[in-house]
PDB file of N, CA and C in Angstrom:
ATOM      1  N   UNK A   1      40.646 -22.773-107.734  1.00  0.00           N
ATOM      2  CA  UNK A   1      41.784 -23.371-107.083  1.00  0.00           C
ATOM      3  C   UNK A   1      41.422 -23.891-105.693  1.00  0.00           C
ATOM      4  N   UNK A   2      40.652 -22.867-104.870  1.00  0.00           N
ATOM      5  CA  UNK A   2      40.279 -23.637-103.928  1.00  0.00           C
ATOM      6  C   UNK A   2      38.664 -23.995-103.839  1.00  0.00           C
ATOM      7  N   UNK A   3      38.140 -25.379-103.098  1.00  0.00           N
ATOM      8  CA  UNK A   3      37.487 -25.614-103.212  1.00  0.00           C
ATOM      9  C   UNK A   3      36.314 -25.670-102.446  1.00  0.00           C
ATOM     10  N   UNK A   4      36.695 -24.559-101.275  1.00  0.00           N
ATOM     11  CA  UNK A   4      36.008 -23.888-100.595  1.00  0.00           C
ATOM     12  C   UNK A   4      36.855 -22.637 -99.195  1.00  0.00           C
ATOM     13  N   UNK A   5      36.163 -22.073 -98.800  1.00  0.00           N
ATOM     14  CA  UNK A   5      36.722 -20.673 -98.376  1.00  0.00           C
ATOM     15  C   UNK A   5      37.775 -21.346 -97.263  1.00  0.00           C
ATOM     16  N   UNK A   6      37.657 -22.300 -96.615  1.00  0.00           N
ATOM     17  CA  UNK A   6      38.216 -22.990 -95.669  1.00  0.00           C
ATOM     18  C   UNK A   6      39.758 -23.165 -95.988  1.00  0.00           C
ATOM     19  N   UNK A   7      39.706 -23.309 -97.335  1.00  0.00           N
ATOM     20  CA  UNK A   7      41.277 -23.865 -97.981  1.00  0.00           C
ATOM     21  C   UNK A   7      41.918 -22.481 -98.164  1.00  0.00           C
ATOM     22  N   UNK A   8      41.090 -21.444 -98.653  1.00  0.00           N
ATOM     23  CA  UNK A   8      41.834 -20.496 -98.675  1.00  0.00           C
ATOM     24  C   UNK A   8      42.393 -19.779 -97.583  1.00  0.00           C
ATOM     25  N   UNK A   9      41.244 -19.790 -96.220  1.00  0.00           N
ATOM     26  CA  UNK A   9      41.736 -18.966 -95.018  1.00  0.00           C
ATOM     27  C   UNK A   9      43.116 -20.100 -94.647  1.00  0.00           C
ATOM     28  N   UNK A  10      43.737 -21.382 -94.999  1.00  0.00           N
ATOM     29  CA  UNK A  10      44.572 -21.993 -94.261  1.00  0.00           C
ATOM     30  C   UNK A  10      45.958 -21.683 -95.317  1.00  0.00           C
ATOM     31  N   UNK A  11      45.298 -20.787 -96.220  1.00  0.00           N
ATOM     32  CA  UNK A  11      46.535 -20.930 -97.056  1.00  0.00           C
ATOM     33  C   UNK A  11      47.099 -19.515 -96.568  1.00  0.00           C
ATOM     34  N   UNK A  12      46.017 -18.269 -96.134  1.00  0.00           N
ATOM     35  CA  UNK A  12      46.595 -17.057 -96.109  1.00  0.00           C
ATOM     36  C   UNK A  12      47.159 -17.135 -94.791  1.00  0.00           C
ATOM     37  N   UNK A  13      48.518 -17.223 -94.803  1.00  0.00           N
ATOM     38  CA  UNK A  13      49.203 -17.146 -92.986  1.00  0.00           C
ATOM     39  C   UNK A  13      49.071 -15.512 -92.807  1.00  0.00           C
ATOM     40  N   UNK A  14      49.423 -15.846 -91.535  1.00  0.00           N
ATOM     41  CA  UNK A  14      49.519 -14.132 -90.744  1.00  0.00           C
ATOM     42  C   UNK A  14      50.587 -13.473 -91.537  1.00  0.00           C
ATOM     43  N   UNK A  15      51.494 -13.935 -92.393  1.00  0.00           N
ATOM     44  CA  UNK A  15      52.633 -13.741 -92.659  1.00  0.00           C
ATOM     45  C   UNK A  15      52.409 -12.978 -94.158  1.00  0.00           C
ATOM     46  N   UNK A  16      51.787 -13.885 -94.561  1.00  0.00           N
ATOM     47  CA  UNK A  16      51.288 -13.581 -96.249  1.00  0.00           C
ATOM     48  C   UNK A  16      49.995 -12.578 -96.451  1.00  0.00           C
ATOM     49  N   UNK A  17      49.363 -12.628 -95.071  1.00  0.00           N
ATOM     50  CA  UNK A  17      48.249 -11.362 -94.716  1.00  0.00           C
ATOM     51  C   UNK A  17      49.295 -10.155 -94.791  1.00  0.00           C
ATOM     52  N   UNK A  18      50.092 -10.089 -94.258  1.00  0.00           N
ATOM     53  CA  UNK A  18      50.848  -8.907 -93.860  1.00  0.00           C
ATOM     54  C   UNK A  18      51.027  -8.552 -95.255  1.00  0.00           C
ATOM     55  N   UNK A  19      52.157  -9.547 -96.153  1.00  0.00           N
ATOM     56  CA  UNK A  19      52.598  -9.121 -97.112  1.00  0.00           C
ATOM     57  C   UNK A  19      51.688  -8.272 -98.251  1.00  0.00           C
ATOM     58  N   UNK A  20      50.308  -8.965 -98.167  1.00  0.00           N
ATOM     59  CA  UNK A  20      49.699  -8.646 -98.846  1.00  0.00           C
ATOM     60  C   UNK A  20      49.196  -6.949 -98.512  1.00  0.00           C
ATOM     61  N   UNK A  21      49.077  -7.094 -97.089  1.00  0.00           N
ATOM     62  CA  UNK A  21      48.539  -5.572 -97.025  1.00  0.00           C
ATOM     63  C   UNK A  21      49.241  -4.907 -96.781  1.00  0.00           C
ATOM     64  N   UNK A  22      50.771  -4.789 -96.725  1.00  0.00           N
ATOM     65  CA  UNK A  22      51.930  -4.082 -97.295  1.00  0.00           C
ATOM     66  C   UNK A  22      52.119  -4.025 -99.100  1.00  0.00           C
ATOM     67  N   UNK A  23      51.760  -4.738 -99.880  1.00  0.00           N
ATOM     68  CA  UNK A  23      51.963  -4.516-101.063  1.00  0.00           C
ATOM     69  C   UNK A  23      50.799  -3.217-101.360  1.00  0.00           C
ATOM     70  N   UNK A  24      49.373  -3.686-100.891  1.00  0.00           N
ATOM     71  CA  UNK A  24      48.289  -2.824-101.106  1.00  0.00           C
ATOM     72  C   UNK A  24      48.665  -1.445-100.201  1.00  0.00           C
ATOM     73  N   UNK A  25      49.284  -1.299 -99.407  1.00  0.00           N
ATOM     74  CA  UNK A  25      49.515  -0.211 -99.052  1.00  0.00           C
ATOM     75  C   UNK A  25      51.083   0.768 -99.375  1.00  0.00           C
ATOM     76  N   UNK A  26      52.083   0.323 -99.398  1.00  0.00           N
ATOM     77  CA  UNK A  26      53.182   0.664 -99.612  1.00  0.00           C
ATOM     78  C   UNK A  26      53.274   0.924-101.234  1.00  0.00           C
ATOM     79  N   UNK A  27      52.375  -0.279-102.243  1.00  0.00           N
ATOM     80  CA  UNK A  27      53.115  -0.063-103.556  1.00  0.00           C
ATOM     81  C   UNK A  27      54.733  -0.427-103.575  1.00  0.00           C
ATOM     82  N   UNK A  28      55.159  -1.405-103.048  1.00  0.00           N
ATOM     83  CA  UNK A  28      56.734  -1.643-103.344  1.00  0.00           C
ATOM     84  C   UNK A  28      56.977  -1.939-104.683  1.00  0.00           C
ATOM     85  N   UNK A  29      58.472  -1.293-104.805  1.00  0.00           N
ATOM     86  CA  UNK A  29      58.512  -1.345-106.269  1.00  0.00           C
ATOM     87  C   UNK A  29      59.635  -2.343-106.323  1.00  0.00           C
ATOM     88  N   UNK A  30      60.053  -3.492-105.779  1.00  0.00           N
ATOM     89  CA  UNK A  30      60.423  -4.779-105.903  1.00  0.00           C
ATOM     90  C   UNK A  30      60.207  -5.905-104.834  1.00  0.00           C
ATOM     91  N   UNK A  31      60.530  -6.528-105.009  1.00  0.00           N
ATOM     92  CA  UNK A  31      60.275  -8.022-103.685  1.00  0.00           C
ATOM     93  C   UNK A  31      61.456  -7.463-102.687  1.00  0.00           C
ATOM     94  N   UNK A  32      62.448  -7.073-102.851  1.00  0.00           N
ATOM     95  CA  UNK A  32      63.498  -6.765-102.004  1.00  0.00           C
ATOM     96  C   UNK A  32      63.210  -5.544-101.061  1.00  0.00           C
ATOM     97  N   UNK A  33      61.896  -4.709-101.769  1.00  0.00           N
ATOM     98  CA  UNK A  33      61.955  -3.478-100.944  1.00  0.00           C
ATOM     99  C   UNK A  33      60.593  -3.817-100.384  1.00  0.00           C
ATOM    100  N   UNK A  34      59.853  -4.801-100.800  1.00  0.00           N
ATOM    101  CA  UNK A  34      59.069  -5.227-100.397  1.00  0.00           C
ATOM    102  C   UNK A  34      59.570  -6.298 -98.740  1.00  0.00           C
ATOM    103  N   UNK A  35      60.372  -6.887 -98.842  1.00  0.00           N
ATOM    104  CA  UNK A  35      61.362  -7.412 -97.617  1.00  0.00           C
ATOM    105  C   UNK A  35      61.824  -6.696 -96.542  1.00  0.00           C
ATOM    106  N   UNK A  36      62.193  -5.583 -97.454  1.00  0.00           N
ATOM    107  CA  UNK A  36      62.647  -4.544 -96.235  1.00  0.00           C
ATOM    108  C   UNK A  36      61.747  -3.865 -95.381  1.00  0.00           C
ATOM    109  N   UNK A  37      60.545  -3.472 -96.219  1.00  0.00           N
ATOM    110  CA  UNK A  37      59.396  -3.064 -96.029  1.00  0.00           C
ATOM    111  C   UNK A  37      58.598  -3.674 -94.413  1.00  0.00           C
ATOM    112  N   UNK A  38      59.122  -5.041 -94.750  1.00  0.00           N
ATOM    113  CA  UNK A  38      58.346  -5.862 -93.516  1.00  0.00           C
ATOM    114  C   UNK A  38      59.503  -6.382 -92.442  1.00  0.00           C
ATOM    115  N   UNK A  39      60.469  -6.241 -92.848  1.00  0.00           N
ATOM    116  CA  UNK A  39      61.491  -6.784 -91.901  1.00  0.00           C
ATOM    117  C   UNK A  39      61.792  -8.290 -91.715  1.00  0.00           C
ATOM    118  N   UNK A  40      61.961  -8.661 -93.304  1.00  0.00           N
ATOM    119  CA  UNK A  40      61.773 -10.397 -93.730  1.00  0.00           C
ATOM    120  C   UNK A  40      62.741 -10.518 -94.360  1.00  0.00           C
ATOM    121  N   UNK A  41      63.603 -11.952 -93.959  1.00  0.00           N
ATOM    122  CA  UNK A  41      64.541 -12.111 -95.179  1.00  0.00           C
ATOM    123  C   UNK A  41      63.750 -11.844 -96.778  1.00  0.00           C
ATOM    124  N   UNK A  42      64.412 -11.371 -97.704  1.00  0.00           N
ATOM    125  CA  UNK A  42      63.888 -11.723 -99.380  1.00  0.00           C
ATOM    126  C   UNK A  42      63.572 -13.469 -99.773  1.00  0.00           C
ATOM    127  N   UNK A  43      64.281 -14.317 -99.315  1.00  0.00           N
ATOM    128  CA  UNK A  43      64.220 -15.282-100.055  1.00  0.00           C
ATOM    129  C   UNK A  43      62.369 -16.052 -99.548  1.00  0.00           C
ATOM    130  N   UNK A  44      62.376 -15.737 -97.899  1.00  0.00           N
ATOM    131  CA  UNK A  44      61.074 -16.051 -97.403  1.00  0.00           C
ATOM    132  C   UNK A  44      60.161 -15.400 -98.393  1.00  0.00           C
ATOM    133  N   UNK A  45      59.978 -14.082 -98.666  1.00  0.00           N
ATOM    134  CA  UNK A  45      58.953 -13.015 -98.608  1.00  0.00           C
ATOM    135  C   UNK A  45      58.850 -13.637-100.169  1.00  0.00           C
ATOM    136  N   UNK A  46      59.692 -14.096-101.186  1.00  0.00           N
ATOM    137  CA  UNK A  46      59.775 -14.548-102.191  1.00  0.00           C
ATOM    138  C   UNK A  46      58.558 -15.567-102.363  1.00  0.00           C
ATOM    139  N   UNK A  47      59.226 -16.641-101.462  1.00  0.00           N
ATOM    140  CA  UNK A  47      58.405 -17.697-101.326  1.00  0.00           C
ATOM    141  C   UNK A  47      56.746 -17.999-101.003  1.00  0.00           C
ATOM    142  N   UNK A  48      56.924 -16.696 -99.944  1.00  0.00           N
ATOM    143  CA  UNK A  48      55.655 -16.529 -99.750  1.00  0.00           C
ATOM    144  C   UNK A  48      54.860 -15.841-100.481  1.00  0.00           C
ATOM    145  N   UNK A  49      54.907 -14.446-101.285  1.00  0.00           N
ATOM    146  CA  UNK A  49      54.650 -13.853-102.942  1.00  0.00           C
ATOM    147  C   UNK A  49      54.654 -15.228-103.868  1.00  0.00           C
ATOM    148  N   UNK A  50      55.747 -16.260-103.744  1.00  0.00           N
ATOM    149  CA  UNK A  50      54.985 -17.056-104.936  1.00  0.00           C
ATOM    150  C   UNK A  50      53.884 -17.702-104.342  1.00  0.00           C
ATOM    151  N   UNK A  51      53.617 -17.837-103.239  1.00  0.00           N
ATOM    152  CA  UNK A  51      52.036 -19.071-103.120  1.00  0.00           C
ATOM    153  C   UNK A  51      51.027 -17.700-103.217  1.00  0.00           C
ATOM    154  N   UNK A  52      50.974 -16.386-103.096  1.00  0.00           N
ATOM    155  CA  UNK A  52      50.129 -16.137-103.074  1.00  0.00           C
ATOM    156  C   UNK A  52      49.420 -15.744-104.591  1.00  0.00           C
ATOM    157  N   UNK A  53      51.073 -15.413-105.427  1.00  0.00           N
ATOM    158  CA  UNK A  53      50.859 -16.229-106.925  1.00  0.00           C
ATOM    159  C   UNK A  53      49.912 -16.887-106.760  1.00  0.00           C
ATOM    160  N   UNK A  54      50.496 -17.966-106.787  1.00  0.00           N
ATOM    161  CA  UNK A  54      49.719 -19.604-107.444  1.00  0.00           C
ATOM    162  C   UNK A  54      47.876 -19.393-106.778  1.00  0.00           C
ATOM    163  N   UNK A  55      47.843 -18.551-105.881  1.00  0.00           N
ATOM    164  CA  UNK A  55      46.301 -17.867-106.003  1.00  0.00           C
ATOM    165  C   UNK A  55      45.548 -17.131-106.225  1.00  0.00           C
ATOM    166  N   UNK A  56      46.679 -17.041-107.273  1.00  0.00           N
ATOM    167  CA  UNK A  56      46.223 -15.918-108.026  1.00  0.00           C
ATOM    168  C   UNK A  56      45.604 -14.549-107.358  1.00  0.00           C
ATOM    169  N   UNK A  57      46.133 -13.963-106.523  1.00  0.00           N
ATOM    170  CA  UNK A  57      45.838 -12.629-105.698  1.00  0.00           C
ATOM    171  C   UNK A  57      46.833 -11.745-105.312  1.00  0.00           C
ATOM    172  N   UNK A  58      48.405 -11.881-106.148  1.00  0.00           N
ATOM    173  CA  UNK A  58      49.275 -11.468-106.916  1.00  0.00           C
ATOM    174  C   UNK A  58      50.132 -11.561-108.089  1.00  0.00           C
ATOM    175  N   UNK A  59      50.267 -10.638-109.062  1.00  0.00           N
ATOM    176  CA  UNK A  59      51.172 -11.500-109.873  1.00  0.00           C
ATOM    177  C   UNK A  59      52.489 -10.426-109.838  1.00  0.00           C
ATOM    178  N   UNK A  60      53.273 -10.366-110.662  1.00  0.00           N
ATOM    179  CA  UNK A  60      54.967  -9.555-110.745  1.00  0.00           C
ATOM    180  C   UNK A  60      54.685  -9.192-112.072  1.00  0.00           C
ATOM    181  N   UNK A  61      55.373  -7.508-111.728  1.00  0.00           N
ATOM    182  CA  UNK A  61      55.126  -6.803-113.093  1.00  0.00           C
ATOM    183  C   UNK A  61      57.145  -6.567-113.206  1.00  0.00           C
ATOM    184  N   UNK A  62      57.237  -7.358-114.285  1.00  0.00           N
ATOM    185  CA  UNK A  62      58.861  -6.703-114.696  1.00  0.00           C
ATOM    186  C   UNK A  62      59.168  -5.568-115.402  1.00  0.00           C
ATOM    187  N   UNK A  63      59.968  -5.077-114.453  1.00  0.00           N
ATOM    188  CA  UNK A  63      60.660  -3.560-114.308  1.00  0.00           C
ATOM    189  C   UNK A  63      62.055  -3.575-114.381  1.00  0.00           C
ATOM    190  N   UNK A  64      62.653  -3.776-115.435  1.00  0.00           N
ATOM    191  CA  UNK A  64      64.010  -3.833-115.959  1.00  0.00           C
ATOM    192  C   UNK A  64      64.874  -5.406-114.916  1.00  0.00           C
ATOM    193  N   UNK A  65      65.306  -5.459-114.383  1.00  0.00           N
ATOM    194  CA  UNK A  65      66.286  -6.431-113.785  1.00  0.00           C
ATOM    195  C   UNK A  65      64.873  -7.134-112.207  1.00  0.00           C
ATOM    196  N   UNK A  66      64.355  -6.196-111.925  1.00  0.00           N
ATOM    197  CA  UNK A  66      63.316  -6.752-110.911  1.00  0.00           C
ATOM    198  C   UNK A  66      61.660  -7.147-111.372  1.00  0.00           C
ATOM    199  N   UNK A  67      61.293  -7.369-110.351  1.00  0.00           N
ATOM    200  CA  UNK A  67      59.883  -7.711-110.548  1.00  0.00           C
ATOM    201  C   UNK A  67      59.077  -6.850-109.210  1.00  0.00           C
ATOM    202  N   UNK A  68      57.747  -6.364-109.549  1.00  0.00           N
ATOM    203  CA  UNK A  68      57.110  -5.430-109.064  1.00  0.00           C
ATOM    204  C   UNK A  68      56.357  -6.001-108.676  1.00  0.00           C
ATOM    205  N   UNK A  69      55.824  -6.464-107.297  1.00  0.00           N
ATOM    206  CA  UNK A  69      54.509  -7.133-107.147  1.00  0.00           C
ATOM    207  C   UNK A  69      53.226  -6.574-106.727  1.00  0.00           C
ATOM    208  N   UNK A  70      52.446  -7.021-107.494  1.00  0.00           N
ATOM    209  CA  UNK A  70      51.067  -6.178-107.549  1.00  0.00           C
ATOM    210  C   UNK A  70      49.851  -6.841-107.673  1.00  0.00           C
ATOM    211  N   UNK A  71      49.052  -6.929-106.481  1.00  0.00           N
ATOM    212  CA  UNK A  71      47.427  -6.961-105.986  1.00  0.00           C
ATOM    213  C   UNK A  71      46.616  -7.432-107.185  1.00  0.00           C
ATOM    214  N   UNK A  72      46.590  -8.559-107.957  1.00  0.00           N
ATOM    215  CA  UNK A  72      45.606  -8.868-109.044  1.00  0.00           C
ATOM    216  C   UNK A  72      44.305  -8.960-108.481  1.00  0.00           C
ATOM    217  N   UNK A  73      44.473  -9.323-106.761  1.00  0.00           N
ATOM    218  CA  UNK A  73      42.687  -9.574-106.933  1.00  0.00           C
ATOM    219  C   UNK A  73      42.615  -9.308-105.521  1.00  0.00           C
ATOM    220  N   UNK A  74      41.943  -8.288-105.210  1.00  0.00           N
ATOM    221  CA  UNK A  74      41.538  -7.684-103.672  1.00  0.00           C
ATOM    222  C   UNK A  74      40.586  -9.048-103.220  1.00  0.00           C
ATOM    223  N   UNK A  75      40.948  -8.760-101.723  1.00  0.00           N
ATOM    224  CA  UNK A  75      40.297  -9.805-100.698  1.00  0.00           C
ATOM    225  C   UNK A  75      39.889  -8.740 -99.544  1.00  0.00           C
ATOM    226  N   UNK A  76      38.831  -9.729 -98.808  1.00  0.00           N
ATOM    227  CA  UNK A  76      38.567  -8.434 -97.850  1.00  0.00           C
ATOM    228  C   UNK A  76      39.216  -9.476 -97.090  1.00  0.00           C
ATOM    229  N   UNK A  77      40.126  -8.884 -95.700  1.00  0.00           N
ATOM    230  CA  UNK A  77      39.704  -9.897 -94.783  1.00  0.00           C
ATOM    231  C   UNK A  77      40.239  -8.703 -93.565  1.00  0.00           C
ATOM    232  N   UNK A  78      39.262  -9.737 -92.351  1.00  0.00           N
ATOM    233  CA  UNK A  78      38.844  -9.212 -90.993  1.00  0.00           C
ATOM    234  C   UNK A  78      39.785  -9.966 -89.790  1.00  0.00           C
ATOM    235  N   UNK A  79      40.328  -9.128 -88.979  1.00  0.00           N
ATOM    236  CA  UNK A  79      40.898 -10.059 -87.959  1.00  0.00           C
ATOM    237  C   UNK A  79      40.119  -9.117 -86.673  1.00  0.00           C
TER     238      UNK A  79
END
């Protein structure tokens, strides 16, 4: 998807870093508690869980009426 590391560091915001290392650490067991988790509206934290979808380095596990989001592909990254 991307076509070099450059595209990916511009895709991961500070924002979607977070999310991500709140999912890897918390285990939230929906996008909503995942929101609360960070102190983000849901509909953002949504939006931002889907691009990190589409890079494939989360996907949603459905759990009756919600979706569970969960770490398909560890990244290291350094700030």
């Amino acid at each position: 998807m991307f076509e070099d590391s450059f595209a990916l560091l511009e895709a991961l915001t500070p924002k979607r870093i977070q999310l991500f290392r709140e999912i890897y650490r918390s285990k939230p067991c929906s996008i909503r508690d995942l929101a609360e988790l960070v102190e983000r509206d849901v509909k953002n934290v949504w939006e931002d869980l889907r691009r990190l979808s589409e890079m494939d380095l989360v996907e949603f596990i459905p759990q009756g009426r919600v979706k569970k989001p969960v770490i398909k592909k560890q990244i290291i990254i350094t700030t």
